[in-house]
C-alpha atoms as a PDB file:
ATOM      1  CA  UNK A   1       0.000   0.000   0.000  1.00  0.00           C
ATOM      2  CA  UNK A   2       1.389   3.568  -0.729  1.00  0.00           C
ATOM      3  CA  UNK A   3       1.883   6.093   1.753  1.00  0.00           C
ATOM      4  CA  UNK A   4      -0.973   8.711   1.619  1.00  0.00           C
ATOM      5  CA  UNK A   5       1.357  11.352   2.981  1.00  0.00           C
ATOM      6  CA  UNK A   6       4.824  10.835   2.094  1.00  0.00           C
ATOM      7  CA  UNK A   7       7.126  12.877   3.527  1.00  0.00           C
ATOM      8  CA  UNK A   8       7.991  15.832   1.696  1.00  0.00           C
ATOM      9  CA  UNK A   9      11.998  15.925   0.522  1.00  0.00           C
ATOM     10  CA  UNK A  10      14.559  17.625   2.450  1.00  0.00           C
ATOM     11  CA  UNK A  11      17.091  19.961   0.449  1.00  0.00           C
ATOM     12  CA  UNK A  12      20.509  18.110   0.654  1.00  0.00           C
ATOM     13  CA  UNK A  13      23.856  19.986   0.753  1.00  0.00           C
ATOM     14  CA  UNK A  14      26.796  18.803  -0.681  1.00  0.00           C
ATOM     15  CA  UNK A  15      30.603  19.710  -0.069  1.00  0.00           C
ATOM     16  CA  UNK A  16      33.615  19.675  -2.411  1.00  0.00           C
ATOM     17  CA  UNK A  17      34.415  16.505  -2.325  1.00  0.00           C
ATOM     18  CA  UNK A  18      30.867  14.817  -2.964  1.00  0.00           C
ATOM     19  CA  UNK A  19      30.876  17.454  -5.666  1.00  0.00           C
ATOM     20  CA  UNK A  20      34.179  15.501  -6.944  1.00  0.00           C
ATOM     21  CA  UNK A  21      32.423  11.974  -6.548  1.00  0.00           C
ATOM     22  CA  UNK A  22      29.386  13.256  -9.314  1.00  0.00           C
ATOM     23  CA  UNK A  23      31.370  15.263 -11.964  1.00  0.00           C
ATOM     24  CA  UNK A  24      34.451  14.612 -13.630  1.00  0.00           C
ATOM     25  CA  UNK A  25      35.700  18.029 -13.950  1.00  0.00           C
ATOM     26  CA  UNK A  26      38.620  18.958 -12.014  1.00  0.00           C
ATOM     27  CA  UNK A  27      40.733  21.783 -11.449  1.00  0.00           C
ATOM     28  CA  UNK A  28      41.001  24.527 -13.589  1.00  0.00           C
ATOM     29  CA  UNK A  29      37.607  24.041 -14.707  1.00  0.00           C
ATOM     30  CA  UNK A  30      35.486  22.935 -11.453  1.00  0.00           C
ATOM     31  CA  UNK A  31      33.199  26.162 -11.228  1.00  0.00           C
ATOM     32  CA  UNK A  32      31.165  25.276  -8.370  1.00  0.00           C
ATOM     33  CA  UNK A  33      32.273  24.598  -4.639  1.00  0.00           C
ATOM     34  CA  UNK A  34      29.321  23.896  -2.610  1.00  0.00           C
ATOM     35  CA  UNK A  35      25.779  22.329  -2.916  1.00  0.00           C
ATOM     36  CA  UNK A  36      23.842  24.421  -0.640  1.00  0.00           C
ATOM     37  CA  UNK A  37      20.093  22.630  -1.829  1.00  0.00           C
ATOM     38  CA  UNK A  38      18.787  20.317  -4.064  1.00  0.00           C
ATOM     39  CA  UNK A  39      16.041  18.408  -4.646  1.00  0.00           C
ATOM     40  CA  UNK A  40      15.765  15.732  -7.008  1.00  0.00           C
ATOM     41  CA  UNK A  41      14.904  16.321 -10.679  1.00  0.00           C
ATOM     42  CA  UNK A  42      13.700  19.701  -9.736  1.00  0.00           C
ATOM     43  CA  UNK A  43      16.273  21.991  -8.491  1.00  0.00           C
ATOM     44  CA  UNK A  44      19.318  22.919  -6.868  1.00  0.00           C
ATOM     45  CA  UNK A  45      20.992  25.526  -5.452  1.00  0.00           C
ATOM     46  CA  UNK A  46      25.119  26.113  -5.655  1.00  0.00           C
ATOM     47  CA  UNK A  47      27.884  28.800  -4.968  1.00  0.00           C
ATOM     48  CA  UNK A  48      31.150  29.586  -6.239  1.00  0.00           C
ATOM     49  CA  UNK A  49      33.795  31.891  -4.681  1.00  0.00           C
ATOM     50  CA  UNK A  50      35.536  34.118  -7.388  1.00  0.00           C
ATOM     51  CA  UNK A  51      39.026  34.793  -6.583  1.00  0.00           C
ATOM     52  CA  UNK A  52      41.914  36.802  -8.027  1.00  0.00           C
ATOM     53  CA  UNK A  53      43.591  33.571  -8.474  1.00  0.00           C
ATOM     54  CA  UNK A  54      41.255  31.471 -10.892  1.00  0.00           C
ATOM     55  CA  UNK A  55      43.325  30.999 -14.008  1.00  0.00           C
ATOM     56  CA  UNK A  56      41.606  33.029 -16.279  1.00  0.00           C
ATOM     57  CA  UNK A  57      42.060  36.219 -14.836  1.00  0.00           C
ATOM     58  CA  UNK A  58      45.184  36.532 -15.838  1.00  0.00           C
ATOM     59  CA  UNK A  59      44.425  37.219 -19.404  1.00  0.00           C
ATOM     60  CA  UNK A  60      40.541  38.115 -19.156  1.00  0.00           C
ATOM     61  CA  UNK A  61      41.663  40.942 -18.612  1.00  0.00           C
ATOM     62  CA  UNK A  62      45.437  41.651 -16.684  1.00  0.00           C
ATOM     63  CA  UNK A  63      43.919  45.337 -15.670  1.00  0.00           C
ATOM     64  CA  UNK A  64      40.098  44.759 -15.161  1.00  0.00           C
ATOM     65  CA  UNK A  65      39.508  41.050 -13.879  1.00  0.00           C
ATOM     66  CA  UNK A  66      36.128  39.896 -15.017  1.00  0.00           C
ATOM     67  CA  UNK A  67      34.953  36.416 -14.931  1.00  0.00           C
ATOM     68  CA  UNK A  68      34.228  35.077 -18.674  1.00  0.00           C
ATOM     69  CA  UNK A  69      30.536  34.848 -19.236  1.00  0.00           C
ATOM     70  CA  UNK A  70      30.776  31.845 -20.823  1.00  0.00           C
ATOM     71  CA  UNK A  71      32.053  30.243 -17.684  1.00  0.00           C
ATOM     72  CA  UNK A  72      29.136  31.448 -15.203  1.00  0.00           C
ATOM     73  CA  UNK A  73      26.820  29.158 -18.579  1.00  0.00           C
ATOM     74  CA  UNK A  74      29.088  26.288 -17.414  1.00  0.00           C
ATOM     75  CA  UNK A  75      28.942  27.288 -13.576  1.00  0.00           C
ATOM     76  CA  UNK A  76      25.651  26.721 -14.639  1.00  0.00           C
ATOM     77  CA  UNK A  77      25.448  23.019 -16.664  1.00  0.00           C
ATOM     78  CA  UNK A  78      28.118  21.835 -13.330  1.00  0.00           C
ATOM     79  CA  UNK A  79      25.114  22.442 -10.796  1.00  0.00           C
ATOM     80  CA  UNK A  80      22.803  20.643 -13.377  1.00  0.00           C
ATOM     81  CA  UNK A  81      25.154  18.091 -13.965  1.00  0.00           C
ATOM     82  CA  UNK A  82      25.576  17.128  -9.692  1.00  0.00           C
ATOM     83  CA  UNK A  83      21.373  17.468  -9.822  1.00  0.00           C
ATOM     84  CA  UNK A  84      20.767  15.458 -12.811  1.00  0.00           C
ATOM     85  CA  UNK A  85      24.008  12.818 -13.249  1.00  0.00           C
ATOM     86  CA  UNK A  86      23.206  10.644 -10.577  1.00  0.00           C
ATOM     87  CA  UNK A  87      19.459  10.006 -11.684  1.00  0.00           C
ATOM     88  CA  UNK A  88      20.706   8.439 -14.700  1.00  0.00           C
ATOM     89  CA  UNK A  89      21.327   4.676 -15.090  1.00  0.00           C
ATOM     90  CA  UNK A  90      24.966   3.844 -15.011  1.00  0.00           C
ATOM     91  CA  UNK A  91      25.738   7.132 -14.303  1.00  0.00           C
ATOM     92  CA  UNK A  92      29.748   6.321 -13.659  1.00  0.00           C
ATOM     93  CA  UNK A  93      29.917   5.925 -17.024  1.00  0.00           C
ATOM     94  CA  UNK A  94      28.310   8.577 -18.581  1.00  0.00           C
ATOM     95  CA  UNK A  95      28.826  12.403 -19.279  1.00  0.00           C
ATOM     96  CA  UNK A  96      26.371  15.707 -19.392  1.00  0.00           C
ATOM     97  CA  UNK A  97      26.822  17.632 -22.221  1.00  0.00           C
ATOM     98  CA  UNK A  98      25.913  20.807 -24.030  1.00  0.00           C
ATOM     99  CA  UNK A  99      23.164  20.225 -26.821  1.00  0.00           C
ATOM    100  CA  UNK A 100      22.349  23.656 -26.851  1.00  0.00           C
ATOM    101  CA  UNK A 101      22.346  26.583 -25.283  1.00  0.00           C
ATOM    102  CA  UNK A 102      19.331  29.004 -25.286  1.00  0.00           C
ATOM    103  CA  UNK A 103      18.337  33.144 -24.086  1.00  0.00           C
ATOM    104  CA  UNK A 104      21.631  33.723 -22.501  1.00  0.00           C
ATOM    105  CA  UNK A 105      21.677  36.705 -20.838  1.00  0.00           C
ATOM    106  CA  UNK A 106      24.896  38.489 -19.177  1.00  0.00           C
ATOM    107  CA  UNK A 107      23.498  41.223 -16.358  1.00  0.00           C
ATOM    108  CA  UNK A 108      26.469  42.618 -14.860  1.00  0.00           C
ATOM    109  CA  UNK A 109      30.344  41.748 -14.513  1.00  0.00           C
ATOM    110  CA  UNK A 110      32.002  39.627 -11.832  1.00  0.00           C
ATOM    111  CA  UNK A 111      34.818  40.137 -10.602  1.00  0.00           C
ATOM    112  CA  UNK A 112      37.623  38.556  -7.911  1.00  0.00           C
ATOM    113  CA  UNK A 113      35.671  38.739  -4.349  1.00  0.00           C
ATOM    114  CA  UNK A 114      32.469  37.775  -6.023  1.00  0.00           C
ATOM    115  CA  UNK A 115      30.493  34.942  -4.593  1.00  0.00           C
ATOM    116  CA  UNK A 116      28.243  33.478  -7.199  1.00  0.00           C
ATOM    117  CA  UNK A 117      24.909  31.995  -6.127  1.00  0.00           C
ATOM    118  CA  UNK A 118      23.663  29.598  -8.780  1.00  0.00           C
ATOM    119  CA  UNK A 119      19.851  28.631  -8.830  1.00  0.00           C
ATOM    120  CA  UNK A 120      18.815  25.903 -11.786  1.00  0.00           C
ATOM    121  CA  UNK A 121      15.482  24.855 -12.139  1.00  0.00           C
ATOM    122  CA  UNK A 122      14.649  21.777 -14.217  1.00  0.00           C
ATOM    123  CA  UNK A 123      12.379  22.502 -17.112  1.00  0.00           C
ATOM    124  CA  UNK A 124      12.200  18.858 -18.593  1.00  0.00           C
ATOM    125  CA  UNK A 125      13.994  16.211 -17.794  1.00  0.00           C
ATOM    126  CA  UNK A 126      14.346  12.356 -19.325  1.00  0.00           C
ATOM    127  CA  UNK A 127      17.570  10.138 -18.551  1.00  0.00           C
ATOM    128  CA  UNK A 128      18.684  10.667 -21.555  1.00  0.00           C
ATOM    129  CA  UNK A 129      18.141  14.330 -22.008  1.00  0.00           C
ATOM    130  CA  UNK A 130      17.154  17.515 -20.067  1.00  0.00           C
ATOM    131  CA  UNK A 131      16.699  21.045 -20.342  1.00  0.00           C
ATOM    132  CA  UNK A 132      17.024  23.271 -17.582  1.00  0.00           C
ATOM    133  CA  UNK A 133      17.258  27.159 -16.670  1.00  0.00           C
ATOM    134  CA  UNK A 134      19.724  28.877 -14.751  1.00  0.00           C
ATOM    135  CA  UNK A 135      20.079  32.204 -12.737  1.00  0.00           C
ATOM    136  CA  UNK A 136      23.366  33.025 -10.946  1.00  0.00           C
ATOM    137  CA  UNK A 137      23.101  35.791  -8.760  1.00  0.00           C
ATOM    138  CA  UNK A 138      25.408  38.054  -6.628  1.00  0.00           C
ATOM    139  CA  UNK A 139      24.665  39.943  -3.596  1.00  0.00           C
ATOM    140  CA  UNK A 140      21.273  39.315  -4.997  1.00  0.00           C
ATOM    141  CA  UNK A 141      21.601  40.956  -8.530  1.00  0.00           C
ATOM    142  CA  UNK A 142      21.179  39.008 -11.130  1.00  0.00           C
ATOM    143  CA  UNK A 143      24.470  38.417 -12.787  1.00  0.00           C
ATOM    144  CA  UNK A 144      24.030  35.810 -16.116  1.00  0.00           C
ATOM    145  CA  UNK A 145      20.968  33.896 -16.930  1.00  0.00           C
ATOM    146  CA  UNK A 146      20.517  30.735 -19.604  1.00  0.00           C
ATOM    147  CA  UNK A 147      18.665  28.040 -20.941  1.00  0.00           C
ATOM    148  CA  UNK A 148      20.704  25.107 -21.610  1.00  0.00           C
ATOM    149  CA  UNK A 149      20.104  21.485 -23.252  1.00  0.00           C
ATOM    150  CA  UNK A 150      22.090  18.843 -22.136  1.00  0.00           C
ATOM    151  CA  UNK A 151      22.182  15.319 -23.310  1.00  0.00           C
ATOM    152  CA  UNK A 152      24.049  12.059 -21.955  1.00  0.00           C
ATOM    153  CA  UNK A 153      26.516  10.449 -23.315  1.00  0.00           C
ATOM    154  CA  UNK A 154      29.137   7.257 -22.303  1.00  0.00           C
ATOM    155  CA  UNK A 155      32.582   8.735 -20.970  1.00  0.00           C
ATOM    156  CA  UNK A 156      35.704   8.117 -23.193  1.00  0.00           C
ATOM    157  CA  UNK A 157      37.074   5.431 -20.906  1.00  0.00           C
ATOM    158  CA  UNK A 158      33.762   3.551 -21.256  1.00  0.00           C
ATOM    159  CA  UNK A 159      33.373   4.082 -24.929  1.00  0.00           C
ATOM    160  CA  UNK A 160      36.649   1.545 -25.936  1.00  0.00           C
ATOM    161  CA  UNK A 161      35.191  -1.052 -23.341  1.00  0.00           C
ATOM    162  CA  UNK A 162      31.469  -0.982 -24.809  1.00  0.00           C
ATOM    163  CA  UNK A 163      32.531  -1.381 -28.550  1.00  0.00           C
ATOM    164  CA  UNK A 164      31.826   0.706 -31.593  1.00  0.00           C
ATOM    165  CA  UNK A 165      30.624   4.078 -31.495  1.00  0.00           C
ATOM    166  CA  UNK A 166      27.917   5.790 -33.638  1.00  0.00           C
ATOM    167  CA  UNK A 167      29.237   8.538 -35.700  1.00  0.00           C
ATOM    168  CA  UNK A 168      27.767  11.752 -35.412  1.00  0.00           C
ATOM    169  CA  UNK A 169      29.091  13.175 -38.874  1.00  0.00           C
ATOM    170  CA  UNK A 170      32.920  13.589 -40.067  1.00  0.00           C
ATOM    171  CA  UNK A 171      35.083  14.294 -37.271  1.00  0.00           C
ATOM    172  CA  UNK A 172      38.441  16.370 -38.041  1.00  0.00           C
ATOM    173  CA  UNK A 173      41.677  14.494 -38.779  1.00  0.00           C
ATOM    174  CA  UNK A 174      43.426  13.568 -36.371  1.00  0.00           C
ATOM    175  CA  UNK A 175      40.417  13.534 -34.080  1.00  0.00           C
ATOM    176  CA  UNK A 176      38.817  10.705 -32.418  1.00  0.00           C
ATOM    177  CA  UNK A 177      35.527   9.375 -33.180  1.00  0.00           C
ATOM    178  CA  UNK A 178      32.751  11.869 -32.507  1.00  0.00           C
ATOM    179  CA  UNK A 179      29.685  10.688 -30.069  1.00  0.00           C
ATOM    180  CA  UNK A 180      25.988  11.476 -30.992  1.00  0.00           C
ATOM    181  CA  UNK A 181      23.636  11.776 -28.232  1.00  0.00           C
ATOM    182  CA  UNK A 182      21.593   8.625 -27.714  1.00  0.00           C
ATOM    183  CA  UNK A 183      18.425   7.982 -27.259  1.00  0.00           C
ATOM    184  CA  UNK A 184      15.111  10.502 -28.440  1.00  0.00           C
ATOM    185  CA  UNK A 185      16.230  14.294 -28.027  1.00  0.00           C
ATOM    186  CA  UNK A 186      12.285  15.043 -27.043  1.00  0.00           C
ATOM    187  CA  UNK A 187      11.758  16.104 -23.455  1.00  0.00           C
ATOM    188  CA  UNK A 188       8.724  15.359 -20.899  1.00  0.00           C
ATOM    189  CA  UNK A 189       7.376  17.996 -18.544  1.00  0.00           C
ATOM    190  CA  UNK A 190       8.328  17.658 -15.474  1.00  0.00           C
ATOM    191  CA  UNK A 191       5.805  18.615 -12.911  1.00  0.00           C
ATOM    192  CA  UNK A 192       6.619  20.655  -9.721  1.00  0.00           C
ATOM    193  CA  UNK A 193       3.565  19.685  -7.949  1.00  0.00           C
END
């Protein structure tokens, strides 16, 4: 018999580390350091500290550090990534990536001593595909905003150990075999009720 009255979810936190155990990125480009909510499928809730020291500052630009725009979008896709990865079957082996990127917005500049509050809400979701909307914030301004499409796909490492790959159109010499999304690229509604 199902519970009548399940208990409603509580929003999880999540610190470096676990961060570490969901996404394969790594130093220079980890853009988020702490899970501060999330709850599953719908949304979650990260930071990032901005300091004089991230890598790019030193040539974006030497006399008026601002963080790339483009990087805040991918601050963006990370949080998605720790919401969305682990609800996927297999999900050691696979990888979130861009399928497009949609009404990108840049609001104001960040710069070193920022703290970057980044709030994605799932807009439709499938193992095999979502689409989601982000908002990163600072002091409460609204910094960069985005709508991005993501699709999964095996990692490298698990690509030579599961046979041949699909092509997904000529890949450039020297290049290894390109990887086409799998699976159908519509999305379901998800419902936040």
């Amino acid at each position: 018999m199902e519970d009548e009255n399940p208990r409603p979810e509580v929003p999880r936190g999540l610190d470096i580390r676990q961060i570490m155990s969901i996404l394969p990125h790594r130093y220079p480009f980890l853009l988020i350091d702490r899970i501060l909510e999330s709850t599953s499928k719908k949304r979650i809730v990260a930071i990032k500290n901005v300091t004089i020291n991230e890598p790019f500052f030193q040539g974006h630009f030497p006399d008026y550090a601002i963080m790339p725009g483009v990087l805040m979008v991918e601050a963006i896709a990370q949080a998605g990534g720790v919401l969305l990865l682990p609800e996927v079957p297999d999900h050691e082996h696979k990888l979130l990536v861009f399928s497009g990127i949609d009404r990108v917005r840049f609001r104001r500049p960040v710069v070193p001593g920022d703290q970057l509050r980044i709030e994605v809400d799932v807009l439709n979701w499938r193992p095999l595909a979502a689409r989601i909307e982000g908002k990163v914030y600072v002091e409460g301004k609204l910094a960069c905003e985005a709508t991005i499409l993501c699709a999964v796909v095996p990692r490298p490492s698990s690509i030579a150990n599961d046979g041949p790959v699909r092509q997904a159109g000529p890949a450039p010499a020297g290049a290894g075999p390109a990887v086409e999304p799998v699976g159908d690229p519509s999305l379901e509604s998800v419902s936040h009720e």
